[in-house]
Each structure stands twice: as structure tokens, then as C-alpha cells.
N, C-alpha and C. Protein backbone atom coordinates (compact mmCIF):
# COMPACT_ATOMS: atom_id res chain seq x y z
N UNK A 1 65.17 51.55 86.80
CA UNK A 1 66.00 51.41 85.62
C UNK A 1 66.86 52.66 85.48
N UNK A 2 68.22 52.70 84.79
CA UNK A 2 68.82 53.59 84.74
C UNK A 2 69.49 53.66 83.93
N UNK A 3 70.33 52.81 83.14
CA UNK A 3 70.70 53.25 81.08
C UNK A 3 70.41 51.77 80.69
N UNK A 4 70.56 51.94 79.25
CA UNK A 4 70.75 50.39 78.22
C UNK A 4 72.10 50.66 78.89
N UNK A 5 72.03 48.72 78.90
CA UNK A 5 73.83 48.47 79.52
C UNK A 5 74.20 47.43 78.02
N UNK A 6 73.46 46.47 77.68
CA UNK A 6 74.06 46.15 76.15
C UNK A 6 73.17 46.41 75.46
N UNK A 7 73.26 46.21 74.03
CA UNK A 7 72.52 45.93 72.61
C UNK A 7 72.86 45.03 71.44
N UNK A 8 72.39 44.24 71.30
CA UNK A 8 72.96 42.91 70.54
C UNK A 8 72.36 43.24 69.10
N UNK A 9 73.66 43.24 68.35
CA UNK A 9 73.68 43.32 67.23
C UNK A 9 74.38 41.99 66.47
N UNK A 10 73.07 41.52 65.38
CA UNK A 10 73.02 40.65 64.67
C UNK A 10 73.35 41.01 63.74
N UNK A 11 74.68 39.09 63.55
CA UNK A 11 76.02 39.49 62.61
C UNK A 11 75.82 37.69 61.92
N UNK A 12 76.40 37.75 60.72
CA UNK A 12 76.50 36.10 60.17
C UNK A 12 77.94 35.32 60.85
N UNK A 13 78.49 36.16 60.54
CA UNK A 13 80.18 35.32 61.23
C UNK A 13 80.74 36.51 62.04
N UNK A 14 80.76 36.13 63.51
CA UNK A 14 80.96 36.83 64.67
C UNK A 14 82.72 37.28 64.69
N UNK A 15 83.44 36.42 63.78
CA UNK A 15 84.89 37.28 64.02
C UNK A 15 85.04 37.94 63.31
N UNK A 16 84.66 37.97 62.08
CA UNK A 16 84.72 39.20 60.88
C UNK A 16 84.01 39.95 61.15
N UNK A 17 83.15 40.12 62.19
CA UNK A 17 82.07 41.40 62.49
C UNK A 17 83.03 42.05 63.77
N UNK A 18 83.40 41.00 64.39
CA UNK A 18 84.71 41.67 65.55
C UNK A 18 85.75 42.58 65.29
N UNK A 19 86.60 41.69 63.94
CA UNK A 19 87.29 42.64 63.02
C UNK A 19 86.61 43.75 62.71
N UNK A 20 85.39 43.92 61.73
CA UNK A 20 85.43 45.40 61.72
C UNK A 20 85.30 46.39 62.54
N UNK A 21 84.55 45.68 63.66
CA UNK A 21 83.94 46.90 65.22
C UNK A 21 85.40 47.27 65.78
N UNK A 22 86.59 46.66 65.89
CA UNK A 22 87.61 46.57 66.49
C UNK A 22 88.40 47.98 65.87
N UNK A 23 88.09 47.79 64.27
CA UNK A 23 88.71 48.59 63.10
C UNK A 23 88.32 49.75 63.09
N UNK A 24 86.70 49.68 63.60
CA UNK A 24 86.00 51.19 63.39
C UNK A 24 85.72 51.73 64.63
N UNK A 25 86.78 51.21 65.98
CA UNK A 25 86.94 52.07 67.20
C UNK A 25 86.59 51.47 68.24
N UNK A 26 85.87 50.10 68.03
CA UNK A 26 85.39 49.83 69.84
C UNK A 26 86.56 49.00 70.18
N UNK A 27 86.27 48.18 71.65
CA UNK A 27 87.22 47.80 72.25
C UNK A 27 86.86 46.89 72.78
N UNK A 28 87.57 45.52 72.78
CA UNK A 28 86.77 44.12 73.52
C UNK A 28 86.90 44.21 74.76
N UNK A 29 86.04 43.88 75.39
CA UNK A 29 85.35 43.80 76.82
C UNK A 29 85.25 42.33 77.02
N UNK A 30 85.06 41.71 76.50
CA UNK A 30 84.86 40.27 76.88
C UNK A 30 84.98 39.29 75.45
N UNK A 31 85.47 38.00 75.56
CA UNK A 31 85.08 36.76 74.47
C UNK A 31 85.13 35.97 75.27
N UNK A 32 84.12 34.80 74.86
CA UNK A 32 84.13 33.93 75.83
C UNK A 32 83.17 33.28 74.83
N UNK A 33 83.37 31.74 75.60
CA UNK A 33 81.90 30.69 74.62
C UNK A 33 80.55 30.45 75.36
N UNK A 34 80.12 31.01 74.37
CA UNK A 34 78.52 30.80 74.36
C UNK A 34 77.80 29.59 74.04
N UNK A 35 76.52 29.89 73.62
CA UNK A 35 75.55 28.48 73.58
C UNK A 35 75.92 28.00 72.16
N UNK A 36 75.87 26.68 71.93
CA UNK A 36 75.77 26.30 70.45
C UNK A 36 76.90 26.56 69.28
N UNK A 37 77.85 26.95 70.09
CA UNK A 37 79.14 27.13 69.61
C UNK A 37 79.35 28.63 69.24
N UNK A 38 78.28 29.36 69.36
CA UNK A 38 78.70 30.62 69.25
C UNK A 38 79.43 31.07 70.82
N UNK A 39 79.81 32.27 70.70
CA UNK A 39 81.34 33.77 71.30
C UNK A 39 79.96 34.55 72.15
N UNK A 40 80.15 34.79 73.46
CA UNK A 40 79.68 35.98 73.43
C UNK A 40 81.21 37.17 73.35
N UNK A 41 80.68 37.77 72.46
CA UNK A 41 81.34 38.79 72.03
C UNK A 41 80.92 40.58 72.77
N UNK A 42 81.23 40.99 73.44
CA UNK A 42 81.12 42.17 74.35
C UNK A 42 82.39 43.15 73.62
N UNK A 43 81.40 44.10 73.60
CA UNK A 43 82.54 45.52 72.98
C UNK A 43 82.02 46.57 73.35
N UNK A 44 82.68 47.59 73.78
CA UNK A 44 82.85 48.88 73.82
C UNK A 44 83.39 50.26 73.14
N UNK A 45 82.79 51.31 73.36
CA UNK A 45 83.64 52.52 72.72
C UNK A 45 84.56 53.19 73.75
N UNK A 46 85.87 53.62 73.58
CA UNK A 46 86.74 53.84 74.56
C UNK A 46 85.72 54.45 75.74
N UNK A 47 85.26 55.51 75.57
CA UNK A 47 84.45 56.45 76.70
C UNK A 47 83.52 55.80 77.75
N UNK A 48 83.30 54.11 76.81
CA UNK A 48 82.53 53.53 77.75
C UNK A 48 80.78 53.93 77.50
N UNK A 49 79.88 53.44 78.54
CA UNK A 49 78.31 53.44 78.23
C UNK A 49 77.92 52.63 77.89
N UNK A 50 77.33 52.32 76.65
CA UNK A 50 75.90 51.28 76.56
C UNK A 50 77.55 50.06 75.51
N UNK A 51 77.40 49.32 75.85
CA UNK A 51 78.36 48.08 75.00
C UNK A 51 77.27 47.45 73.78
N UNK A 52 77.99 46.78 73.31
CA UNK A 52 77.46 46.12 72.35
C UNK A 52 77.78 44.73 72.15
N UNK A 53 76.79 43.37 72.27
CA UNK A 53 77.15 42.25 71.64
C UNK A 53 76.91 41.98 70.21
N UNK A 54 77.72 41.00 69.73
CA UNK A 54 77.47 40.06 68.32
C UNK A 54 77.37 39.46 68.46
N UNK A 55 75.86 38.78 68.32
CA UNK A 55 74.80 37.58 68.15
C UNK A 55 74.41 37.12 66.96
N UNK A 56 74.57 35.45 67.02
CA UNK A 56 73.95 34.89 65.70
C UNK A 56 73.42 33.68 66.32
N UNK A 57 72.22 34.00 67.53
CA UNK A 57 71.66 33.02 68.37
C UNK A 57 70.29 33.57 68.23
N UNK A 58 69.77 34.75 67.83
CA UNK A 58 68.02 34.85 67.87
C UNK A 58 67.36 34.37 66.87
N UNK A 59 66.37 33.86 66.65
CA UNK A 59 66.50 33.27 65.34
C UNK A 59 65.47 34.46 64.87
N UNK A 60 64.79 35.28 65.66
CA UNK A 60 64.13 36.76 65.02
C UNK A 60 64.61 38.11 64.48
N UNK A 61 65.82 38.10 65.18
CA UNK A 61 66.89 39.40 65.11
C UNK A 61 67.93 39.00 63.98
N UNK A 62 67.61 39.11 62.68
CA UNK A 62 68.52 39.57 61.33
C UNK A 62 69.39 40.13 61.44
N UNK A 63 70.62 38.98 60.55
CA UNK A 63 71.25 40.36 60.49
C UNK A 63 71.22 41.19 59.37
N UNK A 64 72.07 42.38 59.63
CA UNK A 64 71.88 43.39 59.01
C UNK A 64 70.81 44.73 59.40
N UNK A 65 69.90 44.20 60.33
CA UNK A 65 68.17 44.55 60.81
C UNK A 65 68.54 45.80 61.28
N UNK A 66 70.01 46.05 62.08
CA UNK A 66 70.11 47.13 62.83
C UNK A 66 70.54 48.12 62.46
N UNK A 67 69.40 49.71 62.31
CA UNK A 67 69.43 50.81 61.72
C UNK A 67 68.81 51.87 62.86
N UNK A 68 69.83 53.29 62.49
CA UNK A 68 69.21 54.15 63.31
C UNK A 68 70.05 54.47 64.68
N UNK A 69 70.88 53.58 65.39
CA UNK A 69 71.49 53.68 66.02
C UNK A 69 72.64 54.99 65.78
N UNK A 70 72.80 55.90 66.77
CA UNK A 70 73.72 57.11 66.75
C UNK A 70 74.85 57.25 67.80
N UNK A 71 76.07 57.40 67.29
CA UNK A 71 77.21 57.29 67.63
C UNK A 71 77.66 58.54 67.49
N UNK A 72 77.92 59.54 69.12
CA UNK A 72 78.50 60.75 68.72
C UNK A 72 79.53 61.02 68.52
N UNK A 73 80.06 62.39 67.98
CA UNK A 73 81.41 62.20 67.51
C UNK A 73 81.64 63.94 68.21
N UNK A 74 82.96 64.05 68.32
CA UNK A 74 83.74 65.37 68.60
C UNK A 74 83.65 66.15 67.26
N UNK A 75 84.15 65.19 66.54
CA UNK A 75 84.66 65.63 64.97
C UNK A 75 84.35 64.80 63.90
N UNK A 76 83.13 65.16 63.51
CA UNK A 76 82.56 64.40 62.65
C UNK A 76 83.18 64.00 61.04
N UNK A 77 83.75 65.07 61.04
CA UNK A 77 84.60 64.87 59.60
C UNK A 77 86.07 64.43 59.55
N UNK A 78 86.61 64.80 61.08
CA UNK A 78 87.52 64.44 61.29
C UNK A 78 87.55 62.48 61.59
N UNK A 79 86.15 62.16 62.22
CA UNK A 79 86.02 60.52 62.15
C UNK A 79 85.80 60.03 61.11
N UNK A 80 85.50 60.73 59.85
CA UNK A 80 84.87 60.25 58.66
C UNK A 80 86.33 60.14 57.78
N UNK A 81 87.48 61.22 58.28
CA UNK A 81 89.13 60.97 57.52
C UNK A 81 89.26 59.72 57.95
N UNK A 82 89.49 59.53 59.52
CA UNK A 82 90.18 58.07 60.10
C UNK A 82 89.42 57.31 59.84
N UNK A 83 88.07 56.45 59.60
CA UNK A 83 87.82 56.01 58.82
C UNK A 83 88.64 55.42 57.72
N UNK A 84 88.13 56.29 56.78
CA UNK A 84 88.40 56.29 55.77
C UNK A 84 89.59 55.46 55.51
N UNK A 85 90.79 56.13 56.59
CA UNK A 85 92.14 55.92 56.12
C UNK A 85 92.38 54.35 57.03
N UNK A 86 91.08 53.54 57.48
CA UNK A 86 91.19 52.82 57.71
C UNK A 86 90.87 51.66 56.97
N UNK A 87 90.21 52.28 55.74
CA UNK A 87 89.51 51.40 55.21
C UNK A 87 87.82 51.10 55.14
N UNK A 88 87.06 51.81 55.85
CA UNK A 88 85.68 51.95 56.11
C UNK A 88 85.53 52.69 55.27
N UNK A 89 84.22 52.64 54.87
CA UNK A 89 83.15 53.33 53.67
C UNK A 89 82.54 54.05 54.78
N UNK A 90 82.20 55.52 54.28
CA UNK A 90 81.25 56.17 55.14
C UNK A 90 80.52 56.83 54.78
N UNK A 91 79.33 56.90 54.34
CA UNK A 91 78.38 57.84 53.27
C UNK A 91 79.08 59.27 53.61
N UNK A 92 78.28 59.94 52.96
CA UNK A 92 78.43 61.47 53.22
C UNK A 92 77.76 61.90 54.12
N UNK A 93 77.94 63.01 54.60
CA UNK A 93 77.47 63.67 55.64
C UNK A 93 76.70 64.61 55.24
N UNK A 94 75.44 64.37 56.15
CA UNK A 94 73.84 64.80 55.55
C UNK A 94 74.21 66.31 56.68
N UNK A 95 73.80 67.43 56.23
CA UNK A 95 73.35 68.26 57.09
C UNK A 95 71.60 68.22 57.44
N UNK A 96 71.09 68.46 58.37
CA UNK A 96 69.78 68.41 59.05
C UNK A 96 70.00 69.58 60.09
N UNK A 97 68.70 69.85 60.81
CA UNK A 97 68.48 70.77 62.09
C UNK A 97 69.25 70.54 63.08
N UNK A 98 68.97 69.19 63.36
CA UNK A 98 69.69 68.44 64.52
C UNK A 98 71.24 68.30 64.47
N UNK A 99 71.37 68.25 63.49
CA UNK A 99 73.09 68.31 63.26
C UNK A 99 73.80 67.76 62.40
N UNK A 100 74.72 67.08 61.84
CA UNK A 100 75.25 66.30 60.43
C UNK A 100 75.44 64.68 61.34
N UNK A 101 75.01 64.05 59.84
CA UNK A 101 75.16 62.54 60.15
C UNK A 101 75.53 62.17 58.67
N UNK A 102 76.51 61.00 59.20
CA UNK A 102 77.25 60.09 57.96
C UNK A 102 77.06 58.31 58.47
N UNK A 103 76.83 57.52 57.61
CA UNK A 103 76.25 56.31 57.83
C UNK A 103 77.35 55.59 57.72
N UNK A 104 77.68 54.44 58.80
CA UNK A 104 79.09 53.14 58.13
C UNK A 104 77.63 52.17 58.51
N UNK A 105 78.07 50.91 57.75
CA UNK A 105 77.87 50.04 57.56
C UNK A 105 78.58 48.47 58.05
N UNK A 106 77.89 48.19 58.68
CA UNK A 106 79.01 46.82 59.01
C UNK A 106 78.86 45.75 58.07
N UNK A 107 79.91 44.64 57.93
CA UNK A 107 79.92 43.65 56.85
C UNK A 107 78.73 43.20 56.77
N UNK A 108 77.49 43.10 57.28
CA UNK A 108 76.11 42.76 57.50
C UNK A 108 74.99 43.43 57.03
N UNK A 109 75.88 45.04 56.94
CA UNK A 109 74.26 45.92 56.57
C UNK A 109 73.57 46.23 57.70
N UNK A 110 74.31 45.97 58.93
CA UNK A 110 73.93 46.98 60.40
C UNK A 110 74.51 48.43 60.29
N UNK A 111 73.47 49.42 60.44
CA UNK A 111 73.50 50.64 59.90
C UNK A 111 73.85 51.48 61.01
N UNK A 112 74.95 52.24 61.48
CA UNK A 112 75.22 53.36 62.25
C UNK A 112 75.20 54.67 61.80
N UNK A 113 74.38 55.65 62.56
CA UNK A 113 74.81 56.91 62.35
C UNK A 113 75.75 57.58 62.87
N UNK A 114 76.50 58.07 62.58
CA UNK A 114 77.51 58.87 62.93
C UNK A 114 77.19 60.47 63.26
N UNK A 115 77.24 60.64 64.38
CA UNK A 115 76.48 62.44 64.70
C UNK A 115 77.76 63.43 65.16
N UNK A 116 77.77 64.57 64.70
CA UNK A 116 78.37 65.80 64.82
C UNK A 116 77.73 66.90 64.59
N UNK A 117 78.27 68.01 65.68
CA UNK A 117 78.06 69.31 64.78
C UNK A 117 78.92 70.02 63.85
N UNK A 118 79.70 69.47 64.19
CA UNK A 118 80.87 70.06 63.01
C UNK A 118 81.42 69.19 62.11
């Protein structure tokens, strides 16, 4: 084994969850039709690494369920302006040992951290 290559994140309506991932920086990699009338939906962050799908096919995986996940940043306050000026909500930025984190939220209540040192 050698990295996570996806992580499926559970969403209620897969194009309004597209819209916001699209809004808050990733990049489509793939759409295409899936089982049961759902998209597989494939996205990325420009830099590339672990992708991400939007699934509303497990019937165990909730949405909203997904918390904890960390997304690094160059410029943490500087991603928390563009944001912003995009329209995303972004908690505040917690200082800790490890470094500052600010939380977005997707239309679902799937929880990202946002990590910087500065």
C-alpha cells in the first residue's frame, strides 16, 4: 500500500455539494453515471493527492458524518479572506501546539479543517 487515493464523502444532492467543493477550491476530475441514478463525482485540490468522491449510495455513511479531515494551507488567513469573499463561512481560527485551524462546512455538515501556521 502506498497513499489513500479517494475518500467518499456523503452528500444529500450531489450537484449542490459539487457547487460548493468547486467554490471552495477543488477541481473536477471526473462525472460520469453511476448506480441508481446517482454521478460518480471525482474531485481534486489543484496540487493533486488523495481526491475526493460525493456519494449518496451507502446506506451507512451519513451525510454530514464527515469530521476531522485536514486540509493544508500556505496561508491560513489568507484562505480564510478568499473564502470568505467567496461566500463560505469559516469559523475562526483556533490557535493549538500543532498549529491554527479554522472549520468550513459543506451544505451537509461535512466538517473540514483547515491547517496553517500562519
Amino acid at each position: 500500500m502506498r497513499s489513500i487515493e479517494v475518500i467518499s464523502i456523503p452528500v444529500t444532492d450531489q450537484q449542490a455539494a459539487k457547487q460548493f467543493y468547486l467554490k471552495f477550491g477543488f477541481n473536477l476530475m471526473i462525472e460520469a453515471p453511476f448506480q441508481g441514478g446517482a454521478n460518480w463525482i471525482q474531485l481534486s485540490l489543484p496540487d493533486g493527492g488523495t481526491t475526493i468522491t460525493l456519494v449518496n449510495w451507502f446506506p451507512d455513511l451519513k451525510p454530514g458524518s464527515i469530521q476531522g479531515f485536514v486540509i493544508k494551507c500556505d496561508d491560513l488567513d489568507g484562505t480564510i479572506k478568499e473564502l470568505a469573499a467567496k461566500g463560505i463561512d469559516v469559523g475562526n481560527a483556533d490557535n493549538t501546539p500543532w498549529g491554527r485551524f479554522a472549520t468550513v462546512k459543506d451544505p451537509d455538515g461535512n466538517a473540514w479543517s483547515l491547517h496553517g501556521s500562519k
